[in-house]
C-alpha atoms as a PDB file:
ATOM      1  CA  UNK A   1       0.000   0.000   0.000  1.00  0.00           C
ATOM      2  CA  UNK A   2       2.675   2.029   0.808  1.00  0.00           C
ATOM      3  CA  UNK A   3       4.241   1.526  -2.270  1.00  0.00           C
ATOM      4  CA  UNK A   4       0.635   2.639  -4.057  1.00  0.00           C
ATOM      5  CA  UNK A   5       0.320   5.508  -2.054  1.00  0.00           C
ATOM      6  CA  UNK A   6       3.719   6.940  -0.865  1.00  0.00           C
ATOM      7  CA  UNK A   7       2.267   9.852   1.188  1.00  0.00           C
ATOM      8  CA  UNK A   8      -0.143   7.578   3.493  1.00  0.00           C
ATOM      9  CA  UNK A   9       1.622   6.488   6.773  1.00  0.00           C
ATOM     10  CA  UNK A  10      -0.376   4.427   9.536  1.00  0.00           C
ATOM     11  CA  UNK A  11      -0.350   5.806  12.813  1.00  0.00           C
ATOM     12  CA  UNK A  12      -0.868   4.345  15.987  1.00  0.00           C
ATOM     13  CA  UNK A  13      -2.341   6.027  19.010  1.00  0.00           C
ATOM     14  CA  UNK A  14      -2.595   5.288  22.666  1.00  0.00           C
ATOM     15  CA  UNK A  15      -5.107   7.940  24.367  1.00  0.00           C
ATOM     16  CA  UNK A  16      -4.678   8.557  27.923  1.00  0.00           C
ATOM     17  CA  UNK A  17      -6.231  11.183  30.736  1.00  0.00           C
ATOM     18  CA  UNK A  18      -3.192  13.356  30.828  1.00  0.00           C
ATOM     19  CA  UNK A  19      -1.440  12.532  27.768  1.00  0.00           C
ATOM     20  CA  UNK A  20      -1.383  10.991  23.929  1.00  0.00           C
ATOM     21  CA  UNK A  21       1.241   8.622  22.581  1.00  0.00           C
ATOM     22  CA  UNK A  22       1.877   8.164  18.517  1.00  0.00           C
ATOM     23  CA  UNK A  23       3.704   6.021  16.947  1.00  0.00           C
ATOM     24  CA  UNK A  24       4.122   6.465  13.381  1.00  0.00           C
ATOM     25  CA  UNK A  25       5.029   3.450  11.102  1.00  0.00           C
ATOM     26  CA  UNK A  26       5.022   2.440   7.476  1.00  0.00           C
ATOM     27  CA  UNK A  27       2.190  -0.723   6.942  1.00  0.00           C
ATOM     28  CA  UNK A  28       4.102  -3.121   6.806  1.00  0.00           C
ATOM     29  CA  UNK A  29       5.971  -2.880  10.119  1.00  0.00           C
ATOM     30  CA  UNK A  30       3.341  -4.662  12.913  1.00  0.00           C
ATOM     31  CA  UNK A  31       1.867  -2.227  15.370  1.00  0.00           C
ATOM     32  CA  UNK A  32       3.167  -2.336  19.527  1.00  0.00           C
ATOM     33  CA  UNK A  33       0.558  -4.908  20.335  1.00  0.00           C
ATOM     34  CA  UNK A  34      -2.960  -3.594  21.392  1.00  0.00           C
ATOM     35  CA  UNK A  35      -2.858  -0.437  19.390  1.00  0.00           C
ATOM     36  CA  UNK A  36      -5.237   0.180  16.330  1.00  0.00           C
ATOM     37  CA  UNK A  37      -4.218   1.755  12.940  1.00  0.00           C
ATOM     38  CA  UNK A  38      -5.560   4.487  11.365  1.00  0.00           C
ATOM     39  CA  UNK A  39      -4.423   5.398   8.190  1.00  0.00           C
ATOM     40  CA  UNK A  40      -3.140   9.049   7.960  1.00  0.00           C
ATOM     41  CA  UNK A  41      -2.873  11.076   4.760  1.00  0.00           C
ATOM     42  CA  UNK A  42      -2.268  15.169   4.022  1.00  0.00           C
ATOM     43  CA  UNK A  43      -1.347  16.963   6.779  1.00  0.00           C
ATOM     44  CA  UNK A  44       1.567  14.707   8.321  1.00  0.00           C
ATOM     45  CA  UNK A  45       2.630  17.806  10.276  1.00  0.00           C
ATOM     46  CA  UNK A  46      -0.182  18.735  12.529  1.00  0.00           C
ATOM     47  CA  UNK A  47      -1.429  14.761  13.207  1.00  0.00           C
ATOM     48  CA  UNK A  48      -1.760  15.248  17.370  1.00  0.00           C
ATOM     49  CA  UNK A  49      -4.545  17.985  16.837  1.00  0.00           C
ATOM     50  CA  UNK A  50      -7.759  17.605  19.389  1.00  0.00           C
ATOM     51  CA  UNK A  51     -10.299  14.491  18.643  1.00  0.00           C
ATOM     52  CA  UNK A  52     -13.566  16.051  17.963  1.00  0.00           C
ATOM     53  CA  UNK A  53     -16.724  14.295  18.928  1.00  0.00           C
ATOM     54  CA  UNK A  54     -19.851  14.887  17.137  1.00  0.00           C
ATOM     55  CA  UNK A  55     -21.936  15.070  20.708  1.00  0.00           C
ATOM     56  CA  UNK A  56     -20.098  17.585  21.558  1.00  0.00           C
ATOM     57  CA  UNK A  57     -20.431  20.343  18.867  1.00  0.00           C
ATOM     58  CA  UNK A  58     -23.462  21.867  17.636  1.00  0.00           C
ATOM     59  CA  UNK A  59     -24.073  23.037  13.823  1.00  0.00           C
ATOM     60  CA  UNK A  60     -25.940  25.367  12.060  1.00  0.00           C
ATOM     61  CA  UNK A  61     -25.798  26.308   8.384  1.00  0.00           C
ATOM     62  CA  UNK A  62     -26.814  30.149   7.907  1.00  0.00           C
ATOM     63  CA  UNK A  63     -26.473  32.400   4.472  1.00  0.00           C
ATOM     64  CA  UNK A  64     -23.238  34.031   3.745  1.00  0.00           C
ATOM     65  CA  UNK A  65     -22.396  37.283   2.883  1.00  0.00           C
ATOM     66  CA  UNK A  66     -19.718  39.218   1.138  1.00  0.00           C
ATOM     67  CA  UNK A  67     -19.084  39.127  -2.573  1.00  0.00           C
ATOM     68  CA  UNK A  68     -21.046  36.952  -4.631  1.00  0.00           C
ATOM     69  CA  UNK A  69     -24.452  38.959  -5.297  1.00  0.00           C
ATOM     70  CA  UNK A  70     -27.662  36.647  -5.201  1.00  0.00           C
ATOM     71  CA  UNK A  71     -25.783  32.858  -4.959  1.00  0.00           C
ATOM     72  CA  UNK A  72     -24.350  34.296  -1.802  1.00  0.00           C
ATOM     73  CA  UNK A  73     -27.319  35.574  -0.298  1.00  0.00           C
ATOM     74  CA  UNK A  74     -29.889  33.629  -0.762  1.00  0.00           C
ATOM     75  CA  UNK A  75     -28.171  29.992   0.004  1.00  0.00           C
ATOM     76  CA  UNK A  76     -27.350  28.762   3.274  1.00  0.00           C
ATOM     77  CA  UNK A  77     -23.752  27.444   2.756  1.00  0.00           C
ATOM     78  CA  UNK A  78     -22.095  29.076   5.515  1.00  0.00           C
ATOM     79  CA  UNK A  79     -21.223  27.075   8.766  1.00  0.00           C
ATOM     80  CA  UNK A  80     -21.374  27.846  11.936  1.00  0.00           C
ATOM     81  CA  UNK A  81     -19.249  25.151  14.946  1.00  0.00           C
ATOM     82  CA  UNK A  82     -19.799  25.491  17.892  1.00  0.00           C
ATOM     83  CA  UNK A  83     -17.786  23.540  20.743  1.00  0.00           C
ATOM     84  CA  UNK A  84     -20.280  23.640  23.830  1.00  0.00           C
ATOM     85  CA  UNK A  85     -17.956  22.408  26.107  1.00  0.00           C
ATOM     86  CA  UNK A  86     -15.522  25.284  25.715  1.00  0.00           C
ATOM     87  CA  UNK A  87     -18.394  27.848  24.075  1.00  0.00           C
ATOM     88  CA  UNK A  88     -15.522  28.126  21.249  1.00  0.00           C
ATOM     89  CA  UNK A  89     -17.455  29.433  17.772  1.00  0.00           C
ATOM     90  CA  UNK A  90     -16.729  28.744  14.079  1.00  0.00           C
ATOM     91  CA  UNK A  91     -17.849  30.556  10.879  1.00  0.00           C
ATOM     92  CA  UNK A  92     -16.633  29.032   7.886  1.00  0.00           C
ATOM     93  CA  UNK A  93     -17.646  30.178   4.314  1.00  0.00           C
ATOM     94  CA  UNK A  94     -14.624  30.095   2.409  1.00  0.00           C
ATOM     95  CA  UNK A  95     -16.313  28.026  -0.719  1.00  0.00           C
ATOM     96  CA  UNK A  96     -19.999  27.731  -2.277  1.00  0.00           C
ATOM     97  CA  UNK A  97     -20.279  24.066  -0.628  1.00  0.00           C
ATOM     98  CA  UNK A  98     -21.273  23.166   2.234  1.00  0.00           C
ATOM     99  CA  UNK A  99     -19.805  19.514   2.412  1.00  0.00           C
ATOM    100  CA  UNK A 100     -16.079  21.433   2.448  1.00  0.00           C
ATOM    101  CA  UNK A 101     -17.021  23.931   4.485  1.00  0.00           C
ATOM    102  CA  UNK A 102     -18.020  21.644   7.206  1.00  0.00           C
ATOM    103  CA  UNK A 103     -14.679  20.186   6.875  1.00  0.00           C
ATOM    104  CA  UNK A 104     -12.777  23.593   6.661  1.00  0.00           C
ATOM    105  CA  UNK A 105     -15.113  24.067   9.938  1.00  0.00           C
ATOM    106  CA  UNK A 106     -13.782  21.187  11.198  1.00  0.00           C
ATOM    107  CA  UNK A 107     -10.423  21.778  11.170  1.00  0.00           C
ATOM    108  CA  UNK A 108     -10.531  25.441  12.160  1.00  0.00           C
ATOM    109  CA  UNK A 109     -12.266  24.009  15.589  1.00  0.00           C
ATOM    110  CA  UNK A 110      -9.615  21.228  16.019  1.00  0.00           C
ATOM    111  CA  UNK A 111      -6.682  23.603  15.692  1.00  0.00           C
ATOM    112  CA  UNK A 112      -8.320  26.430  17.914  1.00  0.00           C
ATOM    113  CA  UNK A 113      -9.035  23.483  20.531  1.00  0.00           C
ATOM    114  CA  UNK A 114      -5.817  22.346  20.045  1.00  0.00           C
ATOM    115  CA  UNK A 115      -4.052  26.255  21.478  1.00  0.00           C
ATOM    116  CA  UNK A 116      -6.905  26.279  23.948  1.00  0.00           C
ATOM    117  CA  UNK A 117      -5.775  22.734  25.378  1.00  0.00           C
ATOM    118  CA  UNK A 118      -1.882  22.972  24.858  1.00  0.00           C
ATOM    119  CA  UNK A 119      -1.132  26.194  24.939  1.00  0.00           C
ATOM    120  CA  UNK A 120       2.503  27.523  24.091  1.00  0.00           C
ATOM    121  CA  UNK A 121       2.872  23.979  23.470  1.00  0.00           C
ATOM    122  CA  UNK A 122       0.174  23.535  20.730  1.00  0.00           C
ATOM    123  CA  UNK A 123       1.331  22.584  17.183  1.00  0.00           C
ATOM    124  CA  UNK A 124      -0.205  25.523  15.297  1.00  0.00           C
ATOM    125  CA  UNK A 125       1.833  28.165  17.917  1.00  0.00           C
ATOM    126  CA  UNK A 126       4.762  26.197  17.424  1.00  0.00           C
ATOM    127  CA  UNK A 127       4.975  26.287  13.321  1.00  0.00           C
ATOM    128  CA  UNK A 128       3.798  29.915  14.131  1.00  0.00           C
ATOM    129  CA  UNK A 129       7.200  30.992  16.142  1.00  0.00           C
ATOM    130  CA  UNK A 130       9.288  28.790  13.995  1.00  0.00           C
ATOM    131  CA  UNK A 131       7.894  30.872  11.166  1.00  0.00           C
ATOM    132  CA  UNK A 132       8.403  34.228  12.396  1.00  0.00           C
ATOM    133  CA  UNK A 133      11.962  33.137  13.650  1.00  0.00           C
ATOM    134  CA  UNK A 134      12.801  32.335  10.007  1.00  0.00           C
ATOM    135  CA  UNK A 135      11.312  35.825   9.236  1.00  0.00           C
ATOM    136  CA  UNK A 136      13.696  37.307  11.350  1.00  0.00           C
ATOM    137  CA  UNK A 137      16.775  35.154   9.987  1.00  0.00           C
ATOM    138  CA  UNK A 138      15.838  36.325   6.530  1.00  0.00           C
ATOM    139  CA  UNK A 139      15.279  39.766   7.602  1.00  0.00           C
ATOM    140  CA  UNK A 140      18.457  40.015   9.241  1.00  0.00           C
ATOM    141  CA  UNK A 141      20.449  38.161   6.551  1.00  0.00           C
ATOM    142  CA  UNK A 142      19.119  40.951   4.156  1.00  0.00           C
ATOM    143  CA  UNK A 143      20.102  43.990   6.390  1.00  0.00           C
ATOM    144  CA  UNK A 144      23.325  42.665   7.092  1.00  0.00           C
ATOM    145  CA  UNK A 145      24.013  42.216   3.020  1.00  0.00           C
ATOM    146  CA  UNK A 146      22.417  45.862   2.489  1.00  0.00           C
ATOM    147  CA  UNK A 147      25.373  46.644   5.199  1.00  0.00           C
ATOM    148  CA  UNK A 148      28.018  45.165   3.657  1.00  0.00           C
ATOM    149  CA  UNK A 149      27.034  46.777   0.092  1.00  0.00           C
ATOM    150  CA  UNK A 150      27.311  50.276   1.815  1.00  0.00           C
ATOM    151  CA  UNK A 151      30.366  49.637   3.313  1.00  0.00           C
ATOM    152  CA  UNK A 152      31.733  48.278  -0.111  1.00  0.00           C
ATOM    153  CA  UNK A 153      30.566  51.461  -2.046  1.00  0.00           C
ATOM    154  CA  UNK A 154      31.703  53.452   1.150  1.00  0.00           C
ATOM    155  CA  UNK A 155      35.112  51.369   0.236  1.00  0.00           C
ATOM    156  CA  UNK A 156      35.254  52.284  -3.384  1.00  0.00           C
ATOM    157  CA  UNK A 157      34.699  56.185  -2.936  1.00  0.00           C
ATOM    158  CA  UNK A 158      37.579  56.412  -0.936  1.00  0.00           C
ATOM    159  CA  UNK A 159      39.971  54.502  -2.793  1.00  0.00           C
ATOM    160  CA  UNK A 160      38.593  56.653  -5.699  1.00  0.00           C
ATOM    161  CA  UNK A 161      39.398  59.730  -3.815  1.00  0.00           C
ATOM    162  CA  UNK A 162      42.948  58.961  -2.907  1.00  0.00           C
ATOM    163  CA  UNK A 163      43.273  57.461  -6.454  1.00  0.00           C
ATOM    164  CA  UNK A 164      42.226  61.247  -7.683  1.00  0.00           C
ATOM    165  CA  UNK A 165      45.133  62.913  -5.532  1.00  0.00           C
ATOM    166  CA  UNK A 166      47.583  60.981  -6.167  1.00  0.00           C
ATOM    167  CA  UNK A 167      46.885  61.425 -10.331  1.00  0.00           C
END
């Protein structure tokens, strides 16, 4: 399967009160014993997001608004999630569809769940700081070459100058 599909690992998960163990593996290595596969595809990077359960949200499909003229207004296409436990809210009506916006819905809530539960610690803060420190490298990296150009034309003006006087 692996071979079919290169980008679908299986992952196997051991839930507990405080914590959550993974253990990612291709299919054909054999799971620690007593732990089911599921088979992950797409986003490999944020896997350990928050489990939702059904029970615990409540939906409601609204019309959108914003551009679009009469298909916009008139259909009901736009989501709204709601998390009771945590009273966190949803809106989602990034497409005309309301199967993918669920699903866009969906995955809004489990990432904002996910920095409610975890924090500093969450996976969505974490790609967030490791993308503003690379920000900052580039950013620096430029200033220091914009530097180093001034101080080479800084360079050249005064060797020109002494080349002038001595001429």
């Amino acid at each position: 399967m692996s071979r079919l599909f290169p980008s679908i690992s299986c992952v196997y998960s051991l839930s507990s009160l405080s914590s959550r163990v993974l253990w990612r593996a291709t299919p054909s290595i054999s799971p620690p014993t007593g732990l089911p596969c599921v088979l992950a595809a797409g986003k490999k990077d944020l896997i350990d997001l928050h489990v939702l359960k059904e029970d615990e949200l409540e939906e409601q499909f609204v019309r959108g608004s914003g551009p679009g003229g009469q298909a916009t207004n008139k259909t009901s296409n736009c989501v709204v999630l709601k998390h009771i436990p945590s009273g966190i809210v949803v809106k989602c009506h990034q497409t005309r569809s309301v199967d993918i916006n669920r699903k866009r819905a969906r995955d809004i809530m489990r990432e904002k769940l996910d920095v409610l539960y975890k924090g500093e610690l969450s996976e969505v803060n974490i790609k967030k700081k490791d993308s503003e420190l690379r920000k900052q490298e580039k950013r620096r990296k430029a200033n220091d070459n914009l530097e180093r150009k001034r101080l080479f034309k800084e360079a050249l003006a005064a060797d020109s100058k002494h080349g002038n006087d001595t001429v």
